[in-house]
Protein backbone atom coordinates (compact mmCIF):
# COMPACT_ATOMS: atom_id res chain seq x y z
CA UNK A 1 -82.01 41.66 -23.04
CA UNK A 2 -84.39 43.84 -21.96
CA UNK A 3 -87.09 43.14 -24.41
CA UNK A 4 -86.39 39.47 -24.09
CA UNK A 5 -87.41 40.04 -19.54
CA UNK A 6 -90.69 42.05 -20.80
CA UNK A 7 -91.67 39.48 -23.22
CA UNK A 8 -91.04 36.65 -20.62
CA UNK A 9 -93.29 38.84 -18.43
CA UNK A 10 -95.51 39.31 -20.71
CA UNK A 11 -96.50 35.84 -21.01
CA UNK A 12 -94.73 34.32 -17.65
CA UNK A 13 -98.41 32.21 -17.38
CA UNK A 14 -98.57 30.75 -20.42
CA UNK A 15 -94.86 29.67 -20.21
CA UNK A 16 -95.66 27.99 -16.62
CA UNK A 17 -98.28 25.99 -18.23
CA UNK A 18 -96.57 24.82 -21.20
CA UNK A 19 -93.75 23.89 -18.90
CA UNK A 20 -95.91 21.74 -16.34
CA UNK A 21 -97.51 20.09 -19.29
CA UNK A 22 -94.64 19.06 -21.03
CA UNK A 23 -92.55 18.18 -17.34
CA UNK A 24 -95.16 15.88 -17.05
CA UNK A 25 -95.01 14.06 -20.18
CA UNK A 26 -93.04 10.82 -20.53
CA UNK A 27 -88.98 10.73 -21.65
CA UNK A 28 -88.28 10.79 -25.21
CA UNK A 29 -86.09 7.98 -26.71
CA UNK A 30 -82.71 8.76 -27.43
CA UNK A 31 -83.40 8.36 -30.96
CA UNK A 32 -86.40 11.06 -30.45
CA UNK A 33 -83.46 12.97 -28.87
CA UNK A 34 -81.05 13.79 -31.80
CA UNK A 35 -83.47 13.77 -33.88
CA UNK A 36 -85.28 17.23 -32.01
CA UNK A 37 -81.49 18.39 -31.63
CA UNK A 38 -80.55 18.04 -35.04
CA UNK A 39 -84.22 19.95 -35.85
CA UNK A 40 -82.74 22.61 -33.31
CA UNK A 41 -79.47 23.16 -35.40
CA UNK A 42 -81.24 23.40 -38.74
CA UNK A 43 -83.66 25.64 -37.77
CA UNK A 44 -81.16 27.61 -36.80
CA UNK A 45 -78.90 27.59 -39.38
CA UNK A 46 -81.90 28.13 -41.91
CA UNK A 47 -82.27 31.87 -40.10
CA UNK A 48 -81.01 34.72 -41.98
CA UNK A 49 -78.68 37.54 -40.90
CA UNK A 50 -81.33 39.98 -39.69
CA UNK A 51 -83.04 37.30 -37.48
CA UNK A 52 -79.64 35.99 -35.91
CA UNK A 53 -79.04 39.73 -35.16
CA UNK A 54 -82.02 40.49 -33.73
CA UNK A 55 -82.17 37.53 -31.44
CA UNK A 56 -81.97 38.04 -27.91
CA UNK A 57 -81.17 34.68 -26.72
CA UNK A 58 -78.23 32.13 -28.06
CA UNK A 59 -78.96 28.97 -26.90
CA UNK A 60 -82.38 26.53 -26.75
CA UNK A 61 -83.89 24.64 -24.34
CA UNK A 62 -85.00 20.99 -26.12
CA UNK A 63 -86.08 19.66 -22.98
CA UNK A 64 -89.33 20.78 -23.48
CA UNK A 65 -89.51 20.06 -27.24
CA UNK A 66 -87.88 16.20 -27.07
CA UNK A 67 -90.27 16.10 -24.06
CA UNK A 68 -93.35 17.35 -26.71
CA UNK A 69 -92.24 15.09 -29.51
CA UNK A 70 -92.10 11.89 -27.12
CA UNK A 71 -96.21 13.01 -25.42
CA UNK A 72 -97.31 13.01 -29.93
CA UNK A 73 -95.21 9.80 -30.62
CA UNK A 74 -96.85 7.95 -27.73
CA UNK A 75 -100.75 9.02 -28.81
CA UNK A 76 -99.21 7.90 -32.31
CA UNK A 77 -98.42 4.72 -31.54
CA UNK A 78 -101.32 4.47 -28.87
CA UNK A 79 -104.15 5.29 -31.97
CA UNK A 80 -102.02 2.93 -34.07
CA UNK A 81 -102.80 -0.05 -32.17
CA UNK A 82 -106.07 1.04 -31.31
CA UNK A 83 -107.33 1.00 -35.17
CA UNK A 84 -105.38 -2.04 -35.69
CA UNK A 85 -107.73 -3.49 -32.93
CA UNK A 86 -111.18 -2.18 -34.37
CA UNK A 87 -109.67 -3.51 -37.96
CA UNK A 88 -109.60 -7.08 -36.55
CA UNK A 89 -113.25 -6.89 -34.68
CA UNK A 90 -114.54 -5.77 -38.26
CA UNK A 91 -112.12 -8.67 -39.77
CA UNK A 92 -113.91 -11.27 -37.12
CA UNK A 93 -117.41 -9.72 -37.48
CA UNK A 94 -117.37 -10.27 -41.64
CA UNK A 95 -115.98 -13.39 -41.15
CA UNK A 96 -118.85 -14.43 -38.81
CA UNK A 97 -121.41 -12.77 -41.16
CA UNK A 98 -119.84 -15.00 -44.13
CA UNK A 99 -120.12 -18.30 -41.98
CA UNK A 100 -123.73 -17.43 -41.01
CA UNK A 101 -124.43 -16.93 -44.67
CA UNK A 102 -123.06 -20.00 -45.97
CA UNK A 103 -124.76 -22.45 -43.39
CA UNK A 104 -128.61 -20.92 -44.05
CA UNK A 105 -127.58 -21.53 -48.03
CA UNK A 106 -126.50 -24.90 -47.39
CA UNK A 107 -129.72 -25.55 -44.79
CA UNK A 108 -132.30 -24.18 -47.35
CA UNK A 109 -130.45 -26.12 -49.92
CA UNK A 110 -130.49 -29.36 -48.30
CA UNK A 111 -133.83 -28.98 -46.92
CA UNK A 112 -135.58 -28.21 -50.21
């Protein structure tokens, strides 16, 4: 327990930050929700003896982590629509390049 208070101390700063910036990001989805829990359980049933035995606390706190996962979904989906716009400027732009194309070959066609 001891070790567990110094390391807190240690880095009581760094913890305060990561906890503001992750308080502030939006709520998960309930799928997002068991999905981090069920993470939490595997990861901890993938630990061997000697880490279970040294560990100094028992439980987690996925709060933080669901809170994480839901901030990186959100960009996700955010970029995804963003490129998906860009894609259909460039789609509109070759299209108008195409038509431009087509109309001075029929003109200078026509015309000669």
């Amino acid at each position: 327990m001891a070790n567990a208070l110094s390391l807190t101390e240690k880095h009581s700063t760094q913890i305060e930050l990561l906890r503001r910036r992750l308080v502030a990001a939006p709520e998960p989805s309930p799928a997002t929700r068991r999905i981090t829990f069920l993470q939490g359980i595997a990861t901890a049933t993938e630990q061997n003896a000697k880490d279970l035995a040294d560990r100094t606390c028992t439980g987690w706190d996925t709060d933080a982590v669901e809170d994480m996962w839901s901030a990186v979904l959100t960009y996700v989906r955010d970029m995804s629509s963003l490129f998906n716009e860009v894609s259909g400027l460039k789609d509109a732009a070759d299209r108008a390049v195409d038509k431009s194309a087509v109309s001075s070959f029929l003109r200078f066609t026509y015309h000669s």
